[in-house]
N, C-alpha and C. Protein backbone atom coordinates (compact mmCIF):
# COMPACT_ATOMS: atom_id res chain seq x y z
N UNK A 1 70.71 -85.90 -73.25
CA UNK A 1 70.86 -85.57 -74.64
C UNK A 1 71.39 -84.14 -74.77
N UNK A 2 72.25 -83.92 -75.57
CA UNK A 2 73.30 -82.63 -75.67
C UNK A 2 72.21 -81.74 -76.71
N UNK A 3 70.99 -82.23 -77.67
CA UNK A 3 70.91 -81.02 -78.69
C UNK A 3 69.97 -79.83 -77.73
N UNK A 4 69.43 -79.89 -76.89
CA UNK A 4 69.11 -78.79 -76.34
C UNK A 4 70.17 -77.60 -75.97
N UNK A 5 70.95 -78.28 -75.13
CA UNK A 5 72.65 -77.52 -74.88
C UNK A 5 73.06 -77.00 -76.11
N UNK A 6 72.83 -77.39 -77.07
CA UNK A 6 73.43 -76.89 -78.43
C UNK A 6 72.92 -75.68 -78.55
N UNK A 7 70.91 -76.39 -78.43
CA UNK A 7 70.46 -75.01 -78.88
C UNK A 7 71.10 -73.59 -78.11
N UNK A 8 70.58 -74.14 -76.81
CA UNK A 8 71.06 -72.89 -75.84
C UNK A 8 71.79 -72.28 -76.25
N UNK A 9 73.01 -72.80 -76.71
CA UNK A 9 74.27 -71.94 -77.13
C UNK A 9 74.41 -72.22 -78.60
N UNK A 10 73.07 -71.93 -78.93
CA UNK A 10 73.61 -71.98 -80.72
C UNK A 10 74.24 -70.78 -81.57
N UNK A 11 74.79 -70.15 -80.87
CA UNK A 11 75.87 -68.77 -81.29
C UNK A 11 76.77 -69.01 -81.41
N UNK A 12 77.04 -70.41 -81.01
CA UNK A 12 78.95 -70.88 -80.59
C UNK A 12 78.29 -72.14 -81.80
N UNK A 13 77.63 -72.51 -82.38
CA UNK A 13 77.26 -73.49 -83.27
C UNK A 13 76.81 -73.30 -84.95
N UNK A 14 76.38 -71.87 -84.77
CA UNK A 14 76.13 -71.43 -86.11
C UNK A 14 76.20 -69.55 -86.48
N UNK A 15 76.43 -68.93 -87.31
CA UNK A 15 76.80 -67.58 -87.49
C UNK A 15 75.67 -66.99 -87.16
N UNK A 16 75.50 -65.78 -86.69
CA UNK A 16 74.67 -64.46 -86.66
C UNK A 16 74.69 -64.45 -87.54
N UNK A 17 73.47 -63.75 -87.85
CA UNK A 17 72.63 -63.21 -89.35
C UNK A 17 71.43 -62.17 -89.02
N UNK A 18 71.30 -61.49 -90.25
CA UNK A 18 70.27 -60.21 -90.11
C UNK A 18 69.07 -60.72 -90.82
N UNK A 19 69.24 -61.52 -91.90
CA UNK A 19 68.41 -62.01 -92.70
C UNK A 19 67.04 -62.07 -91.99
N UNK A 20 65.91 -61.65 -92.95
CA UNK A 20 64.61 -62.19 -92.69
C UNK A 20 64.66 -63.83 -92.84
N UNK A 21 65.19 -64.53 -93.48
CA UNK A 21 64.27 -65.87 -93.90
C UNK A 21 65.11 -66.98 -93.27
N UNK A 22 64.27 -68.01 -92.77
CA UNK A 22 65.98 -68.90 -92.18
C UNK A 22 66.40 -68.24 -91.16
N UNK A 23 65.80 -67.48 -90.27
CA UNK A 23 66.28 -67.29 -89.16
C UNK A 23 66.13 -67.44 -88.29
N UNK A 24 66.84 -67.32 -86.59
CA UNK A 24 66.47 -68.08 -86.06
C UNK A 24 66.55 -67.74 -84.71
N UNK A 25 65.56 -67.05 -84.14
CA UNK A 25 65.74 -66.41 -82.62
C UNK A 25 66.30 -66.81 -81.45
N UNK A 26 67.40 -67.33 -80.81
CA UNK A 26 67.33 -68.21 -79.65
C UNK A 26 66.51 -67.75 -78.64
N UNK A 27 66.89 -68.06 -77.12
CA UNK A 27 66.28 -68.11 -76.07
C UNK A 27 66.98 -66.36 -75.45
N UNK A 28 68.50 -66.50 -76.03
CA UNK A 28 68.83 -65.42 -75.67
C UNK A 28 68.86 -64.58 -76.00
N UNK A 29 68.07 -64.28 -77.46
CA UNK A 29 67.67 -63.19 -77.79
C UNK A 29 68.57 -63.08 -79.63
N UNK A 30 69.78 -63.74 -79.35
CA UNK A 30 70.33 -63.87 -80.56
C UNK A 30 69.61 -64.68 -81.88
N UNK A 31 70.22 -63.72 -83.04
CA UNK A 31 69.57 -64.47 -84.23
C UNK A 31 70.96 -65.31 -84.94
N UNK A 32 70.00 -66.21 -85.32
CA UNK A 32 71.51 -66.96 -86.03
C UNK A 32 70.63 -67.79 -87.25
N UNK A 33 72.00 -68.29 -88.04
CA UNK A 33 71.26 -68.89 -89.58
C UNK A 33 70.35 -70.58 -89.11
N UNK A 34 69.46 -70.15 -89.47
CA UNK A 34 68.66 -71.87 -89.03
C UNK A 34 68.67 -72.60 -89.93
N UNK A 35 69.35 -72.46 -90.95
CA UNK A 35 69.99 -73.94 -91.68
C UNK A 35 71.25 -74.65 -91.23
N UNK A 36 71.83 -73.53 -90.24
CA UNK A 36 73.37 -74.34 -90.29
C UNK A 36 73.02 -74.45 -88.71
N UNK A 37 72.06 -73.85 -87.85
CA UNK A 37 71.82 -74.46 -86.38
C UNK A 37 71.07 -75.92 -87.02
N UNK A 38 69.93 -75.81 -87.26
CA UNK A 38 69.53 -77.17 -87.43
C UNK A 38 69.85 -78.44 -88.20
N UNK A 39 71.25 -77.77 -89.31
CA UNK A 39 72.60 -79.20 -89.22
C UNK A 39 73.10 -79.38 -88.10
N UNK A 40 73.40 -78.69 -87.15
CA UNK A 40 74.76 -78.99 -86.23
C UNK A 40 73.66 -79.86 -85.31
N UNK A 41 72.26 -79.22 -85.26
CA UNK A 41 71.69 -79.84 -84.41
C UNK A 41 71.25 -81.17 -84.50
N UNK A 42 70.88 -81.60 -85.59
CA UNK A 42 70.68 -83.01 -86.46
C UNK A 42 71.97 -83.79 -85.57
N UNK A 43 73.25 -83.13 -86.36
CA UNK A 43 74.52 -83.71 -86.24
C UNK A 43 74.58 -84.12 -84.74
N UNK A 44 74.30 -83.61 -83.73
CA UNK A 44 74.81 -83.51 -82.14
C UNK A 44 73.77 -84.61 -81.31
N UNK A 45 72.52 -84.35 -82.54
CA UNK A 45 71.29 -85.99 -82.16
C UNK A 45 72.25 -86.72 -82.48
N UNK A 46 72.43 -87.13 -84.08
CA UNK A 46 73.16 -88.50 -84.07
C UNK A 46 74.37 -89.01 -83.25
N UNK A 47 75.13 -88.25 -82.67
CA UNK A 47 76.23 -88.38 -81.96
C UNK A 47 75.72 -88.80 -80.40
N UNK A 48 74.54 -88.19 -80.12
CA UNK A 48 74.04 -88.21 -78.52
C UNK A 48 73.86 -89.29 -78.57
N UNK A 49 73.06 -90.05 -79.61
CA UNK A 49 72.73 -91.51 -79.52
C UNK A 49 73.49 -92.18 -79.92
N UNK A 50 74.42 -92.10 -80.56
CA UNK A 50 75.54 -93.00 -80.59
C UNK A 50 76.34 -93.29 -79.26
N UNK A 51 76.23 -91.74 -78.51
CA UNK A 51 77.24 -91.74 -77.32
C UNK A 51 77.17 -92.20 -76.47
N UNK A 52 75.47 -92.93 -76.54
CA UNK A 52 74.68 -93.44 -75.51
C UNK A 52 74.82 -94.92 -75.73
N UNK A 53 75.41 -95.38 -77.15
CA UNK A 53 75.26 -97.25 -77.59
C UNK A 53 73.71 -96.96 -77.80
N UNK A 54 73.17 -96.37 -78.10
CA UNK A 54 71.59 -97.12 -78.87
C UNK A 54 72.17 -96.80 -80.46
N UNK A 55 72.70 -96.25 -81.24
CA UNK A 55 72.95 -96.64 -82.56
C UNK A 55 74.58 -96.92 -83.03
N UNK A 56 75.15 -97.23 -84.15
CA UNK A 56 75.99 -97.17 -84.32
C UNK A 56 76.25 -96.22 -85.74
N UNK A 57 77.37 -96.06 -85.72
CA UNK A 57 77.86 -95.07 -87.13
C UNK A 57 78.74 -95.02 -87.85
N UNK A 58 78.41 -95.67 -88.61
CA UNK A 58 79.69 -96.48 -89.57
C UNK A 58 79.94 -96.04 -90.88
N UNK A 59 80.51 -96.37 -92.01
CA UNK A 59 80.71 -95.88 -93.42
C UNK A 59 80.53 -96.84 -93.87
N UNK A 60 79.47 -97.27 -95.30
CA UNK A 60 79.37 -98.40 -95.87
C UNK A 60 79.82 -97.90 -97.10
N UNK A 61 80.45 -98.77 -98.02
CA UNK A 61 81.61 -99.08 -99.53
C UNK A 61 80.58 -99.44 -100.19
N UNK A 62 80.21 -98.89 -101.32
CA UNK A 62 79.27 -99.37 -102.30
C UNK A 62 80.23 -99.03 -104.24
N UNK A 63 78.84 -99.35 -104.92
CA UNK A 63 79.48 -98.72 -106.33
C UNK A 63 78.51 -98.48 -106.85
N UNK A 64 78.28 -97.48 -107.79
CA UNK A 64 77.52 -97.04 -108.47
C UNK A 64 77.87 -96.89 -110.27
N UNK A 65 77.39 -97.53 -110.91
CA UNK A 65 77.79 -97.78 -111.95
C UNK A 65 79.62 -97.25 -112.51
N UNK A 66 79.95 -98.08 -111.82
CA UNK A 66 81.43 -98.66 -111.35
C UNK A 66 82.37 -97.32 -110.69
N UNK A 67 81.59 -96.93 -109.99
CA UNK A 67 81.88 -95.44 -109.26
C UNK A 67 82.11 -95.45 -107.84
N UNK A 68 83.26 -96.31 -107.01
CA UNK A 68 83.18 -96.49 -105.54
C UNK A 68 82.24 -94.85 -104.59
N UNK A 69 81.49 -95.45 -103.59
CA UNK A 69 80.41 -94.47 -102.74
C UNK A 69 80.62 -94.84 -101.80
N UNK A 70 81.04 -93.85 -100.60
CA UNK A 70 80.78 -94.07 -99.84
C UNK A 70 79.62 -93.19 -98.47
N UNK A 71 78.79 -94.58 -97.92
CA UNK A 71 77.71 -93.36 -97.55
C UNK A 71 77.42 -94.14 -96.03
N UNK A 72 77.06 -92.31 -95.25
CA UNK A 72 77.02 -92.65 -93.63
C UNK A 72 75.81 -93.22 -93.41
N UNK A 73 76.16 -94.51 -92.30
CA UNK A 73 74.94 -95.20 -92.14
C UNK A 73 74.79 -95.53 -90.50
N UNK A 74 73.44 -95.58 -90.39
CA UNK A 74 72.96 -95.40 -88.87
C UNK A 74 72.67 -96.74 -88.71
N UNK A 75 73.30 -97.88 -87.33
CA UNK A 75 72.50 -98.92 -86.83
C UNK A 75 72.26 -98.98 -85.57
N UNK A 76 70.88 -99.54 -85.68
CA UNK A 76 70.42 -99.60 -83.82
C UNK A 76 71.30 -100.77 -83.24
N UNK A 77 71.54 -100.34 -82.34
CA UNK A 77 72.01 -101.23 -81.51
C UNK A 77 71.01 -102.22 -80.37
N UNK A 78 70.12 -101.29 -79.50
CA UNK A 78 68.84 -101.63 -78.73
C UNK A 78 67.67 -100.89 -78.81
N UNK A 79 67.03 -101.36 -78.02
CA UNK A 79 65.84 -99.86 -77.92
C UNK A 79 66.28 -99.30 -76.85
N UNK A 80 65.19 -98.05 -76.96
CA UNK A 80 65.49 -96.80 -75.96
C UNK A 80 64.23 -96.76 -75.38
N UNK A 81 64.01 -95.99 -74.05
CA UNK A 81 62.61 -95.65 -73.68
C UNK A 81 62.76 -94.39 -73.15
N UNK A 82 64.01 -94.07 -72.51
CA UNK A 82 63.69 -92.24 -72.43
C UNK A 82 64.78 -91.30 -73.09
N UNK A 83 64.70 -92.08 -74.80
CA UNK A 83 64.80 -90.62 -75.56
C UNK A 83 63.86 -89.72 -75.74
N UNK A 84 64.26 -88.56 -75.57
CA UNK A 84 63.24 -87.35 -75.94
C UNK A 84 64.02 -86.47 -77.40
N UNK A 85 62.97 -85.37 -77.35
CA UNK A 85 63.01 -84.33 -78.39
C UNK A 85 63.84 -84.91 -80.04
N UNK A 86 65.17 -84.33 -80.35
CA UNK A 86 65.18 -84.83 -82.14
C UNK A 86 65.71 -86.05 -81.91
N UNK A 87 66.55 -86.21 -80.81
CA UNK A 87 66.93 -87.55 -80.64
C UNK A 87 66.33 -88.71 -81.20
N UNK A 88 64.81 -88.85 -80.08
CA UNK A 88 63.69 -89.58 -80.22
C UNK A 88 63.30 -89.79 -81.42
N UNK A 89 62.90 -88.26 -82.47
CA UNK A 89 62.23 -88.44 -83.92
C UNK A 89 63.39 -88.89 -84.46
N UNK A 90 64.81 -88.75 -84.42
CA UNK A 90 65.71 -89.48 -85.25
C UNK A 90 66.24 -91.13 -85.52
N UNK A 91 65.81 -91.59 -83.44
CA UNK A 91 65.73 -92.61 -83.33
C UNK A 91 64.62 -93.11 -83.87
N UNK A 92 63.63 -93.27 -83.89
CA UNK A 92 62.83 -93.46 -84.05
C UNK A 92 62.26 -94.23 -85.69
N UNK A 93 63.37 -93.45 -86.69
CA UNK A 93 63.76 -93.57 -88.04
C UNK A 93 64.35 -94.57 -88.37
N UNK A 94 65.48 -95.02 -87.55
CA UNK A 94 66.09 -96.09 -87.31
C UNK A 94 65.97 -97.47 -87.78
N UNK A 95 65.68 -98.14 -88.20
CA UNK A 95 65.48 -99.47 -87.69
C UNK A 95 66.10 -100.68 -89.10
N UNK A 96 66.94 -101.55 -87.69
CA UNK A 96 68.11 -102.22 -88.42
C UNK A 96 69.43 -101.03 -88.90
N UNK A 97 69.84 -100.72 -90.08
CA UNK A 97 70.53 -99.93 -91.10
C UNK A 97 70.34 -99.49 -91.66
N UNK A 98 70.41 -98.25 -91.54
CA UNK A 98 69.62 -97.07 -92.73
C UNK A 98 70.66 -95.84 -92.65
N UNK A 99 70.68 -95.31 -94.00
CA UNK A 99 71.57 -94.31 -94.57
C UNK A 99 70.86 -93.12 -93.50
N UNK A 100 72.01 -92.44 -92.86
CA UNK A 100 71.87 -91.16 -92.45
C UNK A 100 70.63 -90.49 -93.05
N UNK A 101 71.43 -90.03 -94.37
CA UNK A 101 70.03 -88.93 -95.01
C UNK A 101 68.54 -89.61 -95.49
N UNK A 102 68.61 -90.80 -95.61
CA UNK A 102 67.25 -91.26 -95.45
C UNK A 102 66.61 -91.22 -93.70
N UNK A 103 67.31 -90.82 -92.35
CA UNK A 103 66.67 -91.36 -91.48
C UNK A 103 66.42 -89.74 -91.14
N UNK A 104 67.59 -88.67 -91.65
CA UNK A 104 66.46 -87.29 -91.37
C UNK A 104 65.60 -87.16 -92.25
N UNK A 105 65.61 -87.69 -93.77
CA UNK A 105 64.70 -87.40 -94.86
C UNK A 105 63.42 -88.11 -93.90
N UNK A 106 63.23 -88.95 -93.43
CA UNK A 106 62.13 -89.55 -93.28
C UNK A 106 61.55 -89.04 -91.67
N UNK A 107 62.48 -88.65 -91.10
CA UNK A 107 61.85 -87.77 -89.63
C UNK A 107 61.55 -86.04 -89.85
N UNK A 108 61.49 -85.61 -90.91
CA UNK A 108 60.60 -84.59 -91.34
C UNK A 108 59.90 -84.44 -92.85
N UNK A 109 59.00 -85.70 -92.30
CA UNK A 109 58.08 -85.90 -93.38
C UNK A 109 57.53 -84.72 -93.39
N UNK A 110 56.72 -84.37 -92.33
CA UNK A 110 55.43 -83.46 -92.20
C UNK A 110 55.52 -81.84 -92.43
N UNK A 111 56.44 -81.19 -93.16
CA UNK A 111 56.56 -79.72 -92.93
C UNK A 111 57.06 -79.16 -93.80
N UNK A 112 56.76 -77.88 -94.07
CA UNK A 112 56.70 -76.98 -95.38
C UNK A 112 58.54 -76.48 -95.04
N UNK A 113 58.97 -76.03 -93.84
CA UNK A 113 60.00 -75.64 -93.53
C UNK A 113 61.16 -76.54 -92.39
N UNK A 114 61.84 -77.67 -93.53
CA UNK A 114 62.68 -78.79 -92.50
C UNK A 114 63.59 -78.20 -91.35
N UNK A 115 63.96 -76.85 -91.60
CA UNK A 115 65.26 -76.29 -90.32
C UNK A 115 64.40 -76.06 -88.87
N UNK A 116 63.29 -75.39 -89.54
CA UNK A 116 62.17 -74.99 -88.70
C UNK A 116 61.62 -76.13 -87.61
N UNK A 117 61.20 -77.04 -88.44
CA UNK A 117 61.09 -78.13 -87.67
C UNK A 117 61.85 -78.89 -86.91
N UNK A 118 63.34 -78.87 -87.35
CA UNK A 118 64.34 -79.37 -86.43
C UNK A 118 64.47 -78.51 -85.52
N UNK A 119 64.33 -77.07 -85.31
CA UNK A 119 65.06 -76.20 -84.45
C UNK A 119 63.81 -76.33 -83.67
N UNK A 120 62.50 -76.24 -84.02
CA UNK A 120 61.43 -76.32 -82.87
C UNK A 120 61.17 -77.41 -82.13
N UNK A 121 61.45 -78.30 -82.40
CA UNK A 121 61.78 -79.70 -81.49
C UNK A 121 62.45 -79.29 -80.34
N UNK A 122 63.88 -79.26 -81.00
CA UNK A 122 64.75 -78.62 -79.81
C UNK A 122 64.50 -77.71 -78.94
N UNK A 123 63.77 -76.80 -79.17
CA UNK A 123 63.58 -75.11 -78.59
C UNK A 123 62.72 -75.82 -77.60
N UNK A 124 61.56 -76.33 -77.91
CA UNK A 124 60.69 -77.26 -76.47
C UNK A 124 61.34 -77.66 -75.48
N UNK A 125 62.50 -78.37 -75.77
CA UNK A 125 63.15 -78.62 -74.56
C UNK A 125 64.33 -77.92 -74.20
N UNK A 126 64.88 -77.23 -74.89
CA UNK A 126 65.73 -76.23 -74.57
C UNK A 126 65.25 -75.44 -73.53
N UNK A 127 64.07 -75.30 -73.74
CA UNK A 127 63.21 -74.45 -72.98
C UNK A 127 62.51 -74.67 -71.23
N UNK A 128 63.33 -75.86 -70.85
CA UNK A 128 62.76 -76.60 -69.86
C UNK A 128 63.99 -77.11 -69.42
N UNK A 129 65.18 -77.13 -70.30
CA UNK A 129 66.67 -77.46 -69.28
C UNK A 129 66.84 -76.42 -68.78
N UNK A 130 67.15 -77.01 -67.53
CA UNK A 130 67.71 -76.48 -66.16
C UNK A 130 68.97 -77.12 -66.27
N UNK A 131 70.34 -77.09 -66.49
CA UNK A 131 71.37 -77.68 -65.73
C UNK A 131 72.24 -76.62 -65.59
N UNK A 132 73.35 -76.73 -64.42
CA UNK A 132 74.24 -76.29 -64.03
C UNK A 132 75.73 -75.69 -65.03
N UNK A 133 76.25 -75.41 -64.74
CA UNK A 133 77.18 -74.87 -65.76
C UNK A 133 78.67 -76.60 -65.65
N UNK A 134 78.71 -76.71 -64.58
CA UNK A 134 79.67 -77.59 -64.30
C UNK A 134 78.50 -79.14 -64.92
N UNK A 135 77.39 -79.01 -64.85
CA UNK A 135 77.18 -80.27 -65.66
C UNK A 135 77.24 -79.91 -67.38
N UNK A 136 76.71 -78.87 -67.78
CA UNK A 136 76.67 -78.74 -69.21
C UNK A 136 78.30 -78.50 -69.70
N UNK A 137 79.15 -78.16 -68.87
CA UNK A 137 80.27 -78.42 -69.28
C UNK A 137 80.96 -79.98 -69.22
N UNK A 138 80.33 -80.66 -68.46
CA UNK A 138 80.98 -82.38 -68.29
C UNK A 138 80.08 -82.99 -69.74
N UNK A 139 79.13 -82.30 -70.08
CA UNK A 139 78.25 -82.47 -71.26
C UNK A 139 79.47 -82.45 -72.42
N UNK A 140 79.76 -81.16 -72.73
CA UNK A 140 80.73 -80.97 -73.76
C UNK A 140 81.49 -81.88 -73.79
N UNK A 141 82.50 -81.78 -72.87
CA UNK A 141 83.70 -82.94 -72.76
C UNK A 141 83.44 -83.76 -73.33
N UNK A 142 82.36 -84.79 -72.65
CA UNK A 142 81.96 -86.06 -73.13
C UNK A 142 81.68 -86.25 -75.02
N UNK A 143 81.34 -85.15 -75.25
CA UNK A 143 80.68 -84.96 -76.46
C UNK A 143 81.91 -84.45 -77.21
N UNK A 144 82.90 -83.74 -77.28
CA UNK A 144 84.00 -82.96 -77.79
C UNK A 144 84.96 -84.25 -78.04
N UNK A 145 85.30 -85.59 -77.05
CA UNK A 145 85.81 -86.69 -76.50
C UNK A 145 85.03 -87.64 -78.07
N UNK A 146 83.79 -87.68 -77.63
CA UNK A 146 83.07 -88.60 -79.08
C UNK A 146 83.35 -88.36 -80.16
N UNK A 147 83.40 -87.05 -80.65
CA UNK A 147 83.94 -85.82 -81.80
C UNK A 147 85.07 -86.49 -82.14
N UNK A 148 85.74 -86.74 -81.65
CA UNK A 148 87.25 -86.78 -81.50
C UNK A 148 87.34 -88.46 -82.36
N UNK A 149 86.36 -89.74 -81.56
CA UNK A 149 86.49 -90.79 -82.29
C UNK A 149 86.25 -90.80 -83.48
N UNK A 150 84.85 -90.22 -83.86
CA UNK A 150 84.20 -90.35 -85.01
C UNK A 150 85.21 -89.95 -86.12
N UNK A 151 85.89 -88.82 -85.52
CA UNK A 151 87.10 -88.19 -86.46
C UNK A 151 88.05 -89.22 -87.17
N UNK A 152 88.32 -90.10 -85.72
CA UNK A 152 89.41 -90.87 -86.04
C UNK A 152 88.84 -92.14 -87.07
N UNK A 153 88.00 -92.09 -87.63
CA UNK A 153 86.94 -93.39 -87.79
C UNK A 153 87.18 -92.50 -89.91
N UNK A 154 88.39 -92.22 -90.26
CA UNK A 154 88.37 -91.66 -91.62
C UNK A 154 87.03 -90.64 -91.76
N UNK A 155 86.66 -90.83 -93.24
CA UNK A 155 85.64 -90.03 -93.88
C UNK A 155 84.27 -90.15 -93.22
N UNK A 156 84.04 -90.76 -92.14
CA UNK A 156 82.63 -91.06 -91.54
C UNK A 156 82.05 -89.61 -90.69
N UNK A 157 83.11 -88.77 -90.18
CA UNK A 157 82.68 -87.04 -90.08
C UNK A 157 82.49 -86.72 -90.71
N UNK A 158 82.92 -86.38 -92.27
CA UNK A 158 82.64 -85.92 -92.83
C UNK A 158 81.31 -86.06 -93.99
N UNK A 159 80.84 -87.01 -94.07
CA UNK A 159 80.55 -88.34 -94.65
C UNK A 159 78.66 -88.06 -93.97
N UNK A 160 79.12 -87.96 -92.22
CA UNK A 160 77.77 -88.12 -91.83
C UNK A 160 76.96 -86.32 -91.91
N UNK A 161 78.23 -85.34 -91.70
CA UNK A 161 77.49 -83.33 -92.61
C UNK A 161 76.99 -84.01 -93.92
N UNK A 162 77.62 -84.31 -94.82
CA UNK A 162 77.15 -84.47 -95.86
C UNK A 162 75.53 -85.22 -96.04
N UNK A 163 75.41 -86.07 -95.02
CA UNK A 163 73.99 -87.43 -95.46
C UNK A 163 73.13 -86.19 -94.68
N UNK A 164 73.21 -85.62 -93.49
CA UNK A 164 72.34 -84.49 -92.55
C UNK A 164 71.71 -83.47 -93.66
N UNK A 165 73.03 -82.93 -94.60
CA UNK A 165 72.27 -81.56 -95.15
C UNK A 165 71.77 -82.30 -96.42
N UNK A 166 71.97 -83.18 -96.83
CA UNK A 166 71.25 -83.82 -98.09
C UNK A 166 70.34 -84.57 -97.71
N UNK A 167 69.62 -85.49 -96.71
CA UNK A 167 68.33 -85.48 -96.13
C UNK A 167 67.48 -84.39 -96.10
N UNK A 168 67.75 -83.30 -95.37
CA UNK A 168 67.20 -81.97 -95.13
C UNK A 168 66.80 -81.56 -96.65
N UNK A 169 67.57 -81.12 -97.55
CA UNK A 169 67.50 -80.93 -98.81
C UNK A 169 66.48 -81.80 -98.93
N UNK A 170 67.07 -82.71 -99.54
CA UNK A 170 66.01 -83.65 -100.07
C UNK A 170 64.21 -83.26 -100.02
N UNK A 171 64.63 -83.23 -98.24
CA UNK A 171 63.20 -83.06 -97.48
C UNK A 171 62.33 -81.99 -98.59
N UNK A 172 63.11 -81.08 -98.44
CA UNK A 172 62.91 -79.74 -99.11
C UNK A 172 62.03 -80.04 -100.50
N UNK A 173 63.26 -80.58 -101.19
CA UNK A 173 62.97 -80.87 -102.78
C UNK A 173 61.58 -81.72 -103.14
N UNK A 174 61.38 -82.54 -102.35
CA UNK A 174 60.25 -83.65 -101.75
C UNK A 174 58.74 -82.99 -102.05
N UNK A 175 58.74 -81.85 -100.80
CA UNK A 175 57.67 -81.12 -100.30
C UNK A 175 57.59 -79.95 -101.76
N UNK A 176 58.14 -79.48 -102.09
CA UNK A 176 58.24 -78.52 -103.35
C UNK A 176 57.93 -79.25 -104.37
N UNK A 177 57.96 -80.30 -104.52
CA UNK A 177 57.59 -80.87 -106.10
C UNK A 177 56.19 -81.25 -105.69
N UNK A 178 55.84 -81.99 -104.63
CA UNK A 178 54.54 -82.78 -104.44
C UNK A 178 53.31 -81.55 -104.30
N UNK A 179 53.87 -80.38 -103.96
CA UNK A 179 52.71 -78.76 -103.71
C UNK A 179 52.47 -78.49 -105.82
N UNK A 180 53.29 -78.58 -106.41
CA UNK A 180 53.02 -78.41 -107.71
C UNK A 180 51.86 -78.99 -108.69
């Protein structure tokens, strides 16, 4: 699974920042914005498991009071038994067809701060990869290579940022109304 690798190098994934709030220490000492690490990081789960054939990622055509929609949707393909870290909680969300932002809305039920929780998932095992430079680079490829289909697949890149940070949101909006 690539989102640990992400984390590692989440300087090449999301901007430096000075900010107190939303921020986000790596391993190497750098701070960076932890809303836009823990999109990319969301984003780099759903792709790992796609890259793997346990889900698929498609664009479904709907209407909304006669308003064509279109929205990114996650299907399992099989089960898994050694996904780990956001992968796992994302897989895990899964089951049959379900809209992107309902499957992160619903894998951070539990927490006052959703980036937080995505980035500390990751950081656990970030924290325990060991690989080589010549494997975390055959990592990229493979992953830069997937990038590349999804692209070709129309509005479904763009389609699936959009369902990631509006789950997350959501999450947000969720936990803030129900504390009132």
């Amino acid at each position: 699974m690539i989102s640990p690798i992400v984390y590692l190098y989440g300087d090449k994934f999301a901007p430096e920042t000075n900010l107190l709030h939303f921020r986000e220490t790596l391993l190497n000492g750098k701070k960076v914005d932890q809303k836009k690490l823990a999109q990319q990081l969301t984003f780099v789960a759903l792709i790992s498991l796609y890259q793997e054939k346990l889900i698929d990622l498609l664009l479904e055509e709907g209407k909304i009071l006669f308003i064509k929609t279109k929205t990114a949707k996650a299907k399992r393909l099989k089960d898994a038994k050694d996904v780990e870290g956001l992968e796992k909680v994302l897989f895990e969300q899964i089951k049959n067809t379900h809209g992107v932002n309902e499957v992160v809305r619903l894998a951070l039920h539990y927490d006052e701060n959703p980036w937080e929780q995505i980035t500390k998932i990751v950081r656990k095992i970030a924290e325990k990869t060991k690989l080589k430079d010549a494997e975390i680079e055959k990592m990229f490829t493979t992953y830069s290579a997937t990038i590349k289909e999804i692209k070709t697949k129309g509005e479904l890149f763009s389609k699936l940022h959009e369902a990631i940070r509006e789950g997350i949101e959501k999450r947000e909006e969720k936990e803030e109304s129900s504390s009132e």
